[in-house]
Protein backbone atom coordinates (compact mmCIF):
# COMPACT_ATOMS: atom_id res chain seq x y z
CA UNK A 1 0.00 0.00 0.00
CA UNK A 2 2.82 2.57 1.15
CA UNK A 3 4.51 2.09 -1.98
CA UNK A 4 1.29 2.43 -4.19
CA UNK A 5 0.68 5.95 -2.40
CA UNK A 6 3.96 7.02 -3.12
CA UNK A 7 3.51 5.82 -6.73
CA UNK A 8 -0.17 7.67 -7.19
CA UNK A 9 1.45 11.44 -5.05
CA UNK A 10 4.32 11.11 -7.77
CA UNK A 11 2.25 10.84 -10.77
CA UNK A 12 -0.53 13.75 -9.54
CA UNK A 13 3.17 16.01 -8.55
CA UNK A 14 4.78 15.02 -12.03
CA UNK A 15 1.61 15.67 -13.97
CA UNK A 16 1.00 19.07 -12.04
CA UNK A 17 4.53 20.60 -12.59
CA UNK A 18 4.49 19.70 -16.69
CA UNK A 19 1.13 21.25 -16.40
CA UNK A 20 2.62 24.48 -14.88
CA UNK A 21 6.23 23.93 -15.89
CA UNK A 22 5.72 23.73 -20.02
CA UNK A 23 3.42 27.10 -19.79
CA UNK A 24 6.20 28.37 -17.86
CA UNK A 25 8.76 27.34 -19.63
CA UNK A 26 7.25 28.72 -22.72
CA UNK A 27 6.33 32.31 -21.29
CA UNK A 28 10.00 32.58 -20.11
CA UNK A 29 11.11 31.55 -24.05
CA UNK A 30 8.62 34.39 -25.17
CA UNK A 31 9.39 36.84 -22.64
CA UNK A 32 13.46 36.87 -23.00
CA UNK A 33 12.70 37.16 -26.98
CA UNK A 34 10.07 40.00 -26.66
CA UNK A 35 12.95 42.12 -24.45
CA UNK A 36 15.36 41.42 -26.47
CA UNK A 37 13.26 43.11 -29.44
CA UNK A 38 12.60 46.09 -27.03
CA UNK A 39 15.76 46.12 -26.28
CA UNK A 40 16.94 46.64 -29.98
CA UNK A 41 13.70 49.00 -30.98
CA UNK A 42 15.40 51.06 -28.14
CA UNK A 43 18.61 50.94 -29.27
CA UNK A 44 18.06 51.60 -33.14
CA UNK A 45 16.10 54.25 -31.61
CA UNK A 46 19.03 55.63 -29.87
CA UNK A 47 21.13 55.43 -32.98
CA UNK A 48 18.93 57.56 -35.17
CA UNK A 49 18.87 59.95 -32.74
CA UNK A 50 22.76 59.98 -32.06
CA UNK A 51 23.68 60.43 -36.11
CA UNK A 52 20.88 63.11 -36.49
CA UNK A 53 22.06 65.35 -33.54
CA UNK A 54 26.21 64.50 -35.54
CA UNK A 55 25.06 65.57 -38.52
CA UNK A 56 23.91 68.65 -37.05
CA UNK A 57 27.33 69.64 -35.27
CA UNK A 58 28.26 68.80 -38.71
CA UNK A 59 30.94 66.00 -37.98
CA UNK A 60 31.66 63.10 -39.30
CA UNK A 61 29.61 59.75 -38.72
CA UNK A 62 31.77 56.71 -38.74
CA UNK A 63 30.73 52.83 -38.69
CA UNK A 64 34.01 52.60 -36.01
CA UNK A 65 32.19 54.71 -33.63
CA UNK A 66 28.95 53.34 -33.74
CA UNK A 67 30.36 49.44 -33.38
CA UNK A 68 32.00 50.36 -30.22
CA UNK A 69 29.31 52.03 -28.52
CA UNK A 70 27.02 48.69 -30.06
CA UNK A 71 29.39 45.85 -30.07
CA UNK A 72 27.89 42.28 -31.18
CA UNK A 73 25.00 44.30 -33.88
CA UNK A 74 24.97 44.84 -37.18
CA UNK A 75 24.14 48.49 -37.62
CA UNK A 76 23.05 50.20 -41.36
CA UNK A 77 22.45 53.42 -41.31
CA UNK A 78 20.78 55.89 -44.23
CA UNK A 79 21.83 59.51 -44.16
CA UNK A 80 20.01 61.95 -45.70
CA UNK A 81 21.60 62.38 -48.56
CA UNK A 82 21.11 58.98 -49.62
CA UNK A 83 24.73 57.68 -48.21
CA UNK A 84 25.22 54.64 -46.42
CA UNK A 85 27.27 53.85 -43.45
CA UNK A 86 27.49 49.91 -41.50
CA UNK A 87 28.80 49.06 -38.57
CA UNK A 88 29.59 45.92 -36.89
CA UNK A 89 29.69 42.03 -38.16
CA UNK A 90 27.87 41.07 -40.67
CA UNK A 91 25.26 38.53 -40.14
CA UNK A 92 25.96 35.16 -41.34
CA UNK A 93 23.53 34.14 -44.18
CA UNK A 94 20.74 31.55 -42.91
CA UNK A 95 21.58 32.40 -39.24
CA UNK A 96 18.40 34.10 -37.26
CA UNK A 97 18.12 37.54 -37.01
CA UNK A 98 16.38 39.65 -34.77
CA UNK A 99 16.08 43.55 -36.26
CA UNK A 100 14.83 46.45 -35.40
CA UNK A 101 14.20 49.82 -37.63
CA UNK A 102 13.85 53.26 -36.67
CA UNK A 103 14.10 56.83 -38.38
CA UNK A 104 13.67 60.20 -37.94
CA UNK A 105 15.52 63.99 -39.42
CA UNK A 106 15.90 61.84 -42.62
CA UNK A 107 17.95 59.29 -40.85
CA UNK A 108 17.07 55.94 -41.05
CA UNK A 109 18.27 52.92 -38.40
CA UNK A 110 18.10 49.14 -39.25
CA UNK A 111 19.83 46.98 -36.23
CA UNK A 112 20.04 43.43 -36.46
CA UNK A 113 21.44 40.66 -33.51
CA UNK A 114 22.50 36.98 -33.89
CA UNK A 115 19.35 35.22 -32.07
CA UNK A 116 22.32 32.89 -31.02
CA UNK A 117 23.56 35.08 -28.42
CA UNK A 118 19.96 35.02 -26.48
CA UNK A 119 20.35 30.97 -26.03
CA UNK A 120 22.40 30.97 -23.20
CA UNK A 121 20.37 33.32 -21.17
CA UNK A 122 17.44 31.41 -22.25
CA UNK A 123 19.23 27.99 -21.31
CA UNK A 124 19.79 29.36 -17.67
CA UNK A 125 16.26 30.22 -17.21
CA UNK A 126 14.95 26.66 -18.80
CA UNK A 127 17.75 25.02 -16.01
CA UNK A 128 16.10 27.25 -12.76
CA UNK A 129 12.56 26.05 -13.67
CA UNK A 130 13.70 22.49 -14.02
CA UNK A 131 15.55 23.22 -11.10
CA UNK A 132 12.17 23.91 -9.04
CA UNK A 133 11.01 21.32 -10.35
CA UNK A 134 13.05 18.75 -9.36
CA UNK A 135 12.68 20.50 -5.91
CA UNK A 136 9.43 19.82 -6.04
CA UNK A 137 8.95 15.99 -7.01
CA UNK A 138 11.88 15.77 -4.25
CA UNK A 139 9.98 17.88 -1.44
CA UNK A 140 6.54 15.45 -2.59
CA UNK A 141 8.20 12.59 -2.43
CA UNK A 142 9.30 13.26 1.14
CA UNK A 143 5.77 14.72 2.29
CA UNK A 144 4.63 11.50 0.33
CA UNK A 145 6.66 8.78 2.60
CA UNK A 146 5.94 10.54 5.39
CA UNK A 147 2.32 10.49 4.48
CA UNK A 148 2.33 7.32 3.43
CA UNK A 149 4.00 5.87 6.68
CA UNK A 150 1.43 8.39 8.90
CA UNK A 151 -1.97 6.04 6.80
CA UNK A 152 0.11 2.58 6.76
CA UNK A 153 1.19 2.05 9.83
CA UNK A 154 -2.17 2.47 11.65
CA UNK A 155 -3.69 0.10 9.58
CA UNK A 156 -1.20 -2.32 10.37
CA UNK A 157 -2.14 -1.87 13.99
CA UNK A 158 -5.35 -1.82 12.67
CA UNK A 159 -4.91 -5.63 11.03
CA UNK A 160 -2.70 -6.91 14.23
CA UNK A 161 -5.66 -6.02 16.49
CA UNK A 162 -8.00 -8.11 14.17
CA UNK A 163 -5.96 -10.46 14.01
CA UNK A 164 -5.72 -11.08 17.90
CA UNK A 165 -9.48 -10.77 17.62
CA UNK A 166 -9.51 -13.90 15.88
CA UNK A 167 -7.30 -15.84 18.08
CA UNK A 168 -8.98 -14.82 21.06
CA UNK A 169 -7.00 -12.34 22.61
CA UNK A 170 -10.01 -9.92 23.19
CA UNK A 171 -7.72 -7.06 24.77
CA UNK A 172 -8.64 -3.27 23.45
CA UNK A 173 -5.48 -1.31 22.64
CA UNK A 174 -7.12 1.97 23.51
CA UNK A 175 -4.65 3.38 20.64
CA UNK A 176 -5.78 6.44 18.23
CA UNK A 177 -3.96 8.31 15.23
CA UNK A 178 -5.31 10.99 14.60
CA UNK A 179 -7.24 10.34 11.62
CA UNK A 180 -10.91 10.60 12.09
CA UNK A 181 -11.65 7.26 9.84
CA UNK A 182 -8.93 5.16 11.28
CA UNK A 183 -9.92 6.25 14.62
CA UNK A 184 -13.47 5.85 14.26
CA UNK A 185 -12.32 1.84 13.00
CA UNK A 186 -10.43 1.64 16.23
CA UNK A 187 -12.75 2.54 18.76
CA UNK A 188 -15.37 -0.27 16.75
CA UNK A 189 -12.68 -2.67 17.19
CA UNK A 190 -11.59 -1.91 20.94
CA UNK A 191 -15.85 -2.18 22.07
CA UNK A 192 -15.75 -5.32 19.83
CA UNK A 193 -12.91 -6.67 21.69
CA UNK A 194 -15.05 -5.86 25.29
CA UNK A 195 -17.70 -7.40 23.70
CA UNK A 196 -15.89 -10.26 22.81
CA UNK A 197 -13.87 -10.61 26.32
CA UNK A 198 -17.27 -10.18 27.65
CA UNK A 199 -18.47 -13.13 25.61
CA UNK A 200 -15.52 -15.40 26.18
CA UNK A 201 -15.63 -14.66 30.33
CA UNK A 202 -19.45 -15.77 29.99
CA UNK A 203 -18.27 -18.73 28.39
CA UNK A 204 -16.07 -19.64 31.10
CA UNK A 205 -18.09 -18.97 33.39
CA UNK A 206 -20.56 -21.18 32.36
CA UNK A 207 -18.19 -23.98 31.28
CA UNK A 208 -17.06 -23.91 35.06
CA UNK A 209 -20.67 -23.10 36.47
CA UNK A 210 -22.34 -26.29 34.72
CA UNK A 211 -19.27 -28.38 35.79
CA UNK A 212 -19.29 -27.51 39.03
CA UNK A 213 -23.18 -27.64 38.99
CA UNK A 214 -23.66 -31.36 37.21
CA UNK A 215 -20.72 -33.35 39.56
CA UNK A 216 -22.87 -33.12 42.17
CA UNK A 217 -26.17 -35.43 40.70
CA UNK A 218 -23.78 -37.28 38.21
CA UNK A 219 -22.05 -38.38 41.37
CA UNK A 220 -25.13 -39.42 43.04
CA UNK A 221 -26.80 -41.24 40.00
CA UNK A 222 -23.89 -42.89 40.09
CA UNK A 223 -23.88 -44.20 43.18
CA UNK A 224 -27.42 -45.18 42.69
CA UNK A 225 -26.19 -47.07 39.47
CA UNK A 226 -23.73 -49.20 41.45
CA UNK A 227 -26.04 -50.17 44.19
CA UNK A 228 -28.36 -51.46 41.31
CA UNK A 229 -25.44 -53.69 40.44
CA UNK A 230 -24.59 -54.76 43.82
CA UNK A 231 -28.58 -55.62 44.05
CA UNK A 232 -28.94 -57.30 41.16
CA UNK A 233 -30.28 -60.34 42.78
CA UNK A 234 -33.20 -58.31 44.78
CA UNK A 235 -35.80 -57.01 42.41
CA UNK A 236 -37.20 -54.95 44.71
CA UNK A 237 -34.51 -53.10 45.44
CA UNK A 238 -33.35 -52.68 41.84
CA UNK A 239 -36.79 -51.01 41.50
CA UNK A 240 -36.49 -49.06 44.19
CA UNK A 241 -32.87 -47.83 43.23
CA UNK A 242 -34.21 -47.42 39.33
CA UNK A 243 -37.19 -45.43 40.85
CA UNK A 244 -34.96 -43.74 42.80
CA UNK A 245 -32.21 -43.16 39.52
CA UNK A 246 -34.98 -42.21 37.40
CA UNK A 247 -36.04 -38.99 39.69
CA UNK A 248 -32.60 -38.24 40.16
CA UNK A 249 -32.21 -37.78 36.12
CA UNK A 250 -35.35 -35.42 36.39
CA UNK A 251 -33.16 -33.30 38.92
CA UNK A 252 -29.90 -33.26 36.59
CA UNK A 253 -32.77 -32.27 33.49
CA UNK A 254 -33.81 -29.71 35.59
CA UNK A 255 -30.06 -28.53 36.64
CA UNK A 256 -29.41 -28.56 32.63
CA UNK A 257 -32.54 -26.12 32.53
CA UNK A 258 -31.50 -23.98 35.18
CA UNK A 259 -27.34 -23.13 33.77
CA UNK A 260 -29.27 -22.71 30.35
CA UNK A 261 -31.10 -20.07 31.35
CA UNK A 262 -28.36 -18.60 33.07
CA UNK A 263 -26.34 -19.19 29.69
CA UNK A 264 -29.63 -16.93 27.86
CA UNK A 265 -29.42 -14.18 30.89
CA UNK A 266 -32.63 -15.64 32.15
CA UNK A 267 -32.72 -14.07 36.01
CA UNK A 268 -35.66 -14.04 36.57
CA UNK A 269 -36.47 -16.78 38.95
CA UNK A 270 -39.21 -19.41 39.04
CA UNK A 271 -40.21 -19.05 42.84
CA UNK A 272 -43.09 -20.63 43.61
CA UNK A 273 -44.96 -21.75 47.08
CA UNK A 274 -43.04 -25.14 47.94
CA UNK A 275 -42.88 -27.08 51.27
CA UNK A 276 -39.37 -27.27 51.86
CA UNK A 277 -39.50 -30.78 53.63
CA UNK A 278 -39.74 -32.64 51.09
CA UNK A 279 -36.75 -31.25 49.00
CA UNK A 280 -34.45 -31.32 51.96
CA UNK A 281 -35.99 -35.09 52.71
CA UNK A 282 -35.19 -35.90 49.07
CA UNK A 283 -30.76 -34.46 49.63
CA UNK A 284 -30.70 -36.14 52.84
CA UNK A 285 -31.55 -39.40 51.13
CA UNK A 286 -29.57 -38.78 48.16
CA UNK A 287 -26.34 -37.85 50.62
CA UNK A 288 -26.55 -39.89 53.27
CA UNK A 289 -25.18 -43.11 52.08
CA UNK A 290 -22.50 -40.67 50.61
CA UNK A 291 -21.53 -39.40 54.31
CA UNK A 292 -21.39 -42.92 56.23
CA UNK A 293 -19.01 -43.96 53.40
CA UNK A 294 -17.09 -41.54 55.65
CA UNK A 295 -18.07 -42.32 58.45
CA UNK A 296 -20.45 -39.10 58.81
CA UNK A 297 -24.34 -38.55 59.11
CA UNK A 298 -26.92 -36.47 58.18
CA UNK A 299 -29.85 -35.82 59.96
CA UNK A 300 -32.90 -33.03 60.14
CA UNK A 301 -34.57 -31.48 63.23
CA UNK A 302 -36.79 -28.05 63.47
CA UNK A 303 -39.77 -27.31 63.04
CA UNK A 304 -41.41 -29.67 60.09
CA UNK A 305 -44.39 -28.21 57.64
CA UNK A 306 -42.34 -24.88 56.53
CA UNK A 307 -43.55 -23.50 53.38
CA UNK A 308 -41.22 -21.04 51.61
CA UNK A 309 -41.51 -18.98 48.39
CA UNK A 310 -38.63 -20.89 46.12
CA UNK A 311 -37.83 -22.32 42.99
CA UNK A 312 -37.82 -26.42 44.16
CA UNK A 313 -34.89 -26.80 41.75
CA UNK A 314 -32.96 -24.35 42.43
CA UNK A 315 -33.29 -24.81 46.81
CA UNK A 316 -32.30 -28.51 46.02
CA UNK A 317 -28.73 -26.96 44.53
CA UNK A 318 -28.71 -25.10 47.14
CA UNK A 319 -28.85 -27.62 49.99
CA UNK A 320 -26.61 -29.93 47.87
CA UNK A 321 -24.19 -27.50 47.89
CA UNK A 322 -24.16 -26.68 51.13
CA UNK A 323 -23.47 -30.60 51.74
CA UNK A 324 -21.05 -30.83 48.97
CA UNK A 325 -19.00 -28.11 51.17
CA UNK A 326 -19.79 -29.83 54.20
CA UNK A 327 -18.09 -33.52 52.78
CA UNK A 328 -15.35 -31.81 51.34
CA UNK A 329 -14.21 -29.49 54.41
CA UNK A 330 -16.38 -30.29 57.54
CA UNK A 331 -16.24 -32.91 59.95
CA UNK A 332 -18.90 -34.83 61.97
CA UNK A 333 -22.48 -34.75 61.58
CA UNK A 334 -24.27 -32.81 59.29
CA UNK A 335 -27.38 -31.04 60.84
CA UNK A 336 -30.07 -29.28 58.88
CA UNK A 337 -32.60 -27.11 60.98
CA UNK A 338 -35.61 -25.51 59.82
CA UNK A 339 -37.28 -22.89 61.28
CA UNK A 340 -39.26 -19.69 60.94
CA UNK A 341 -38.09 -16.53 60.67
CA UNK A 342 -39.48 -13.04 61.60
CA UNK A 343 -40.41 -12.72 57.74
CA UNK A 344 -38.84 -15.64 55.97
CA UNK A 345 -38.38 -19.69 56.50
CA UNK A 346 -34.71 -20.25 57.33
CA UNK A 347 -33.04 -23.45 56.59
CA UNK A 348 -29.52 -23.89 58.67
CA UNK A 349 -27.01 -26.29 57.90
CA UNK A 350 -24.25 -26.49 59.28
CA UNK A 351 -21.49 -29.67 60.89
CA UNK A 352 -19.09 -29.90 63.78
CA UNK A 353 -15.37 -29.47 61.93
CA UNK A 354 -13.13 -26.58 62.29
CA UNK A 355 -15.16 -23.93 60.47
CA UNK A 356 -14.05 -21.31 58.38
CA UNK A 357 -10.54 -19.67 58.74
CA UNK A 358 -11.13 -15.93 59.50
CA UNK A 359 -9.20 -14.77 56.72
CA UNK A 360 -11.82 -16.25 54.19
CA UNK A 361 -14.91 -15.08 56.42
CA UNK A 362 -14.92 -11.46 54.30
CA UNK A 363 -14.97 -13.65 50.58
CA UNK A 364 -16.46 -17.06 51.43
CA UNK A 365 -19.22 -16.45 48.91
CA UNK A 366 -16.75 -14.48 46.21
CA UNK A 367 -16.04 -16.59 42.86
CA UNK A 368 -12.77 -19.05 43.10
CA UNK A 369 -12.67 -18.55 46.90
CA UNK A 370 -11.70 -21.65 48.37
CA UNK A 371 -10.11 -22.89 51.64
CA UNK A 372 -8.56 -25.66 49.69
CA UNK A 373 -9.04 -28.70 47.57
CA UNK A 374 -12.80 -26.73 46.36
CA UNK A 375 -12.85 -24.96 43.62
CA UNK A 376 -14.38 -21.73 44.96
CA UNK A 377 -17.39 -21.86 43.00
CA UNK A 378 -20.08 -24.04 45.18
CA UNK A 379 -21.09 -21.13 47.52
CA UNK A 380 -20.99 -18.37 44.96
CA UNK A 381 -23.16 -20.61 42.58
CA UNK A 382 -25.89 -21.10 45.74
CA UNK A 383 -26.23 -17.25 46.57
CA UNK A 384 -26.91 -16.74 43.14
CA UNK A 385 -29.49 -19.44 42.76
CA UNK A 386 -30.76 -18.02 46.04
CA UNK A 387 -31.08 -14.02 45.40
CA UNK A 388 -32.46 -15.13 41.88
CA UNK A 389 -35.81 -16.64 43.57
CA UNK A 390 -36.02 -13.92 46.10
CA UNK A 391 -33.75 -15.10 48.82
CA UNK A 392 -30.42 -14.97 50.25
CA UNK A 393 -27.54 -17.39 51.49
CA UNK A 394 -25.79 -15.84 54.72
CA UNK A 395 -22.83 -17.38 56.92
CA UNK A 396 -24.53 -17.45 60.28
CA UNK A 397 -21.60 -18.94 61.97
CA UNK A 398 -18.19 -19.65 61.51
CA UNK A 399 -16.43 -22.02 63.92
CA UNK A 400 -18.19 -24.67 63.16
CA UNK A 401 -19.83 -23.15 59.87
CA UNK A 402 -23.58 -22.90 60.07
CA UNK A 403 -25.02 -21.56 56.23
CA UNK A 404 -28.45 -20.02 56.40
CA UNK A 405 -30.86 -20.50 53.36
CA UNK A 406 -33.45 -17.48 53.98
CA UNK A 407 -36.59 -17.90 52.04
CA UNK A 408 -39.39 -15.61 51.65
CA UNK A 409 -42.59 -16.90 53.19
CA UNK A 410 -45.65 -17.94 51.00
CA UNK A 411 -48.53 -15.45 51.16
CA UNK A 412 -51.00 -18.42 50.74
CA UNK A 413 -48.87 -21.29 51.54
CA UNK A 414 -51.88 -23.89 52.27
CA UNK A 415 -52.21 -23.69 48.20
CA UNK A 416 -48.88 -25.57 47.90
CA UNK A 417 -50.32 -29.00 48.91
CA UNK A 418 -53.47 -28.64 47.55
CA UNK A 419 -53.73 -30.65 43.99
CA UNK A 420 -55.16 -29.13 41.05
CA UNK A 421 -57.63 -30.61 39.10
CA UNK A 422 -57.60 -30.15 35.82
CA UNK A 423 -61.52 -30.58 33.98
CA UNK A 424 -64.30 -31.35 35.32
CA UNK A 425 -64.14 -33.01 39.02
């Protein structure tokens, strides 16, 4: 591209000085010829005048004297009385003349000069305007490079920031050039770049969020899966395990629902009027053979019949992450208490380890905050889920941890065990 500009400014400078320079070139030819002629009309003017006022002091003209006060023109002159005098070289024959006549008192003038002796001025002249000219294709060809360099070189940046675009380095450059149009390309690429780091952050996020999110029921169907094995040879408890697997993959649908509509900005929530036992009932079950692997238990006390204004799938994440945390960095039993609150239904859990070390009480619920082998995400996942339906996840206590699940009550909660009928009854 530079050299292309350079190329294109060359050819509009060379075109516009032979534009200017011929016209120029021939006014100067023109010009040094017309004074020349004025020049001679002057002097044959000069010399009619000088024999007239001679012949009047009645002395002698002489061709001598006139050639040395003319030198390098061939002078004739008329006298009155019909005699002739010359004076200086005689033109060669063929060469160009340039001549000039004059009379007056009966005296008549012709002067005549080799155009020959006019070509060296003129050749000086012709040299200074080719001269400037050369100046000037020299002085555009500089303003050209530089011009060229000052358009080039920002698109280059230009191309290098697409380019990292493209391979997913979505960092803006927050660079300008001064050119309106380049910098007007710029700032669309640096908000495209936000846009994209934007993008690419919300992929992560959710790559991380849905793995975080699905270990937790893949790990339990799982289990469930190898206790049908182990139970082969007892129908009844291969049903009961397949009954149990079966509403177990209706929880990991519903998970898949839930980080999709996180994945299409969908916060609105799904709260509705649930009894909370029988979602807690339904973890406890699902985690307790998972905690007397370890020698651990599980168990539920408070007040039983709470009804709480929550989205059933989400509060089951909720729980189960609160027990995930609890297997991975508590000790002893686990103990989930419901209760009422002064406006909301509050479900504790909490376990007898050490608790949480006081320099992670301030960002327990921040993203990738971790007190170890976790990977930071479990709580910050569960306060989401839980401000998105209308509630909120608190740290009641911290040595030993006690999480509190605050939901907001139901204003008719004796609808959420009713059934409805759908037709006529």
């Amino acid at each position: 591209m530079r050299r292309r500009l350079l190329l294109s400014t060359l050819a509009v400078a060379v075109v516009a000085i032979l534009l200017l320079g011929i016209p120029l070139a021939y006014a100067a030819h023109k010009l040094i010829y017309e004074e020349a002629g004025q020049s001679l009309d002057r002097e044959a003017s000069a010399i009619a005048g000088g024999v007239a006022y001679t012949l009047e002091a009645r002395q002698p003209v002489t061709g001598a004297a006139i050639a040395r006060e003319y030198p390098g023109r061939h002078i004739a002159v008329t006298l009155p009385g019909g005699a002739a005098v010359e004076a200086g070289p005689r033109p060669r024959p063929g060469a160009r003349q340039l001549t000039a006549t004059a009379s007056g008192q009966g005296v008549r003038v012709r002067l005549s000069r080799p155009a020959s002796q006019l070509k060296d001025q003129e050749l000086r002249l012709l040299l200074f305007i080719g001269s400037l000219a050369l100046l000037g294709v020299a002085v555009t060809v500089g303003l050209a490079m530089v011009q060229a360099r000052k358009l080039t070189l920002p698109l280059r940046d230009l191309a290098e920031t697409a380019d990292r675009l493209g391979t997913g380095n979505a960092r803006p450059r927050r660079r300008r050039y001064g050119i309106p149009e380049v910098d007007r390309v710029a700032e669309v690429l640096d908000r495209s770049a936000v846009r994209i780091a934007d993008l690419l952050a919300a992929s992560r996020e959710f790559a991380s969020d849905a793995s975080h999110q699905l270990r937790t029921p893949l790990t339990a169907l799982s289990m469930r899966l190898e206790e049908m094995i182990e139970a082969a040879d007892y129908p009844d408890v291969v049903r009961e395990e397949g009954a149990a697997a079966v509403a177990q993959t209706e929880r990991l649908v519903a998970v898949v629902e839930q980080l999709l509509a996180r994945a299409r900005h969908d916060r609105t929530g799904g709260a509705v009027a649930s009894p909370i036992d029988d979602i807690i009932r339904q973890q406890v079950e699902e985690w307790r053979p998972i905690f007397r692997r370890d020698g651990r238990d599980v168990r539920i006390v408070g007040e039983q019949g709470l009804v709480g204004m929550t989205n059933p799938e989400g509060l089951s994440q909720i729980v189960a992450t609160l027990l995930d945390n609890s297997l991975m960095h508590g000790a002893g039993t686990v103990t989930i208490h419901t209760k009422p609150g002064a406006s909301s239904v509050v479900v504790e859990v909490g376990d007898e380890g050490a608790g949480i070390p006081p320099e992670l009480e301030p960002r327990i619920f921040e993203r990738s905050v971790s007190g170890g082998r976790g990977t930071g995400l479990g709580l910050y996942l569960a306060r989401s889920l839980a401000v998105v339906d209308g509630g909120r996840l608190e740290l009641i206590q911290s040595r030993p941890a006690v999480f509190g699940v605050f939901l907001r009550e139901a204003a008719e909660a004796r609808l959420a065990g009713e059934r409805v009928v759908l037709g006529p009854a």
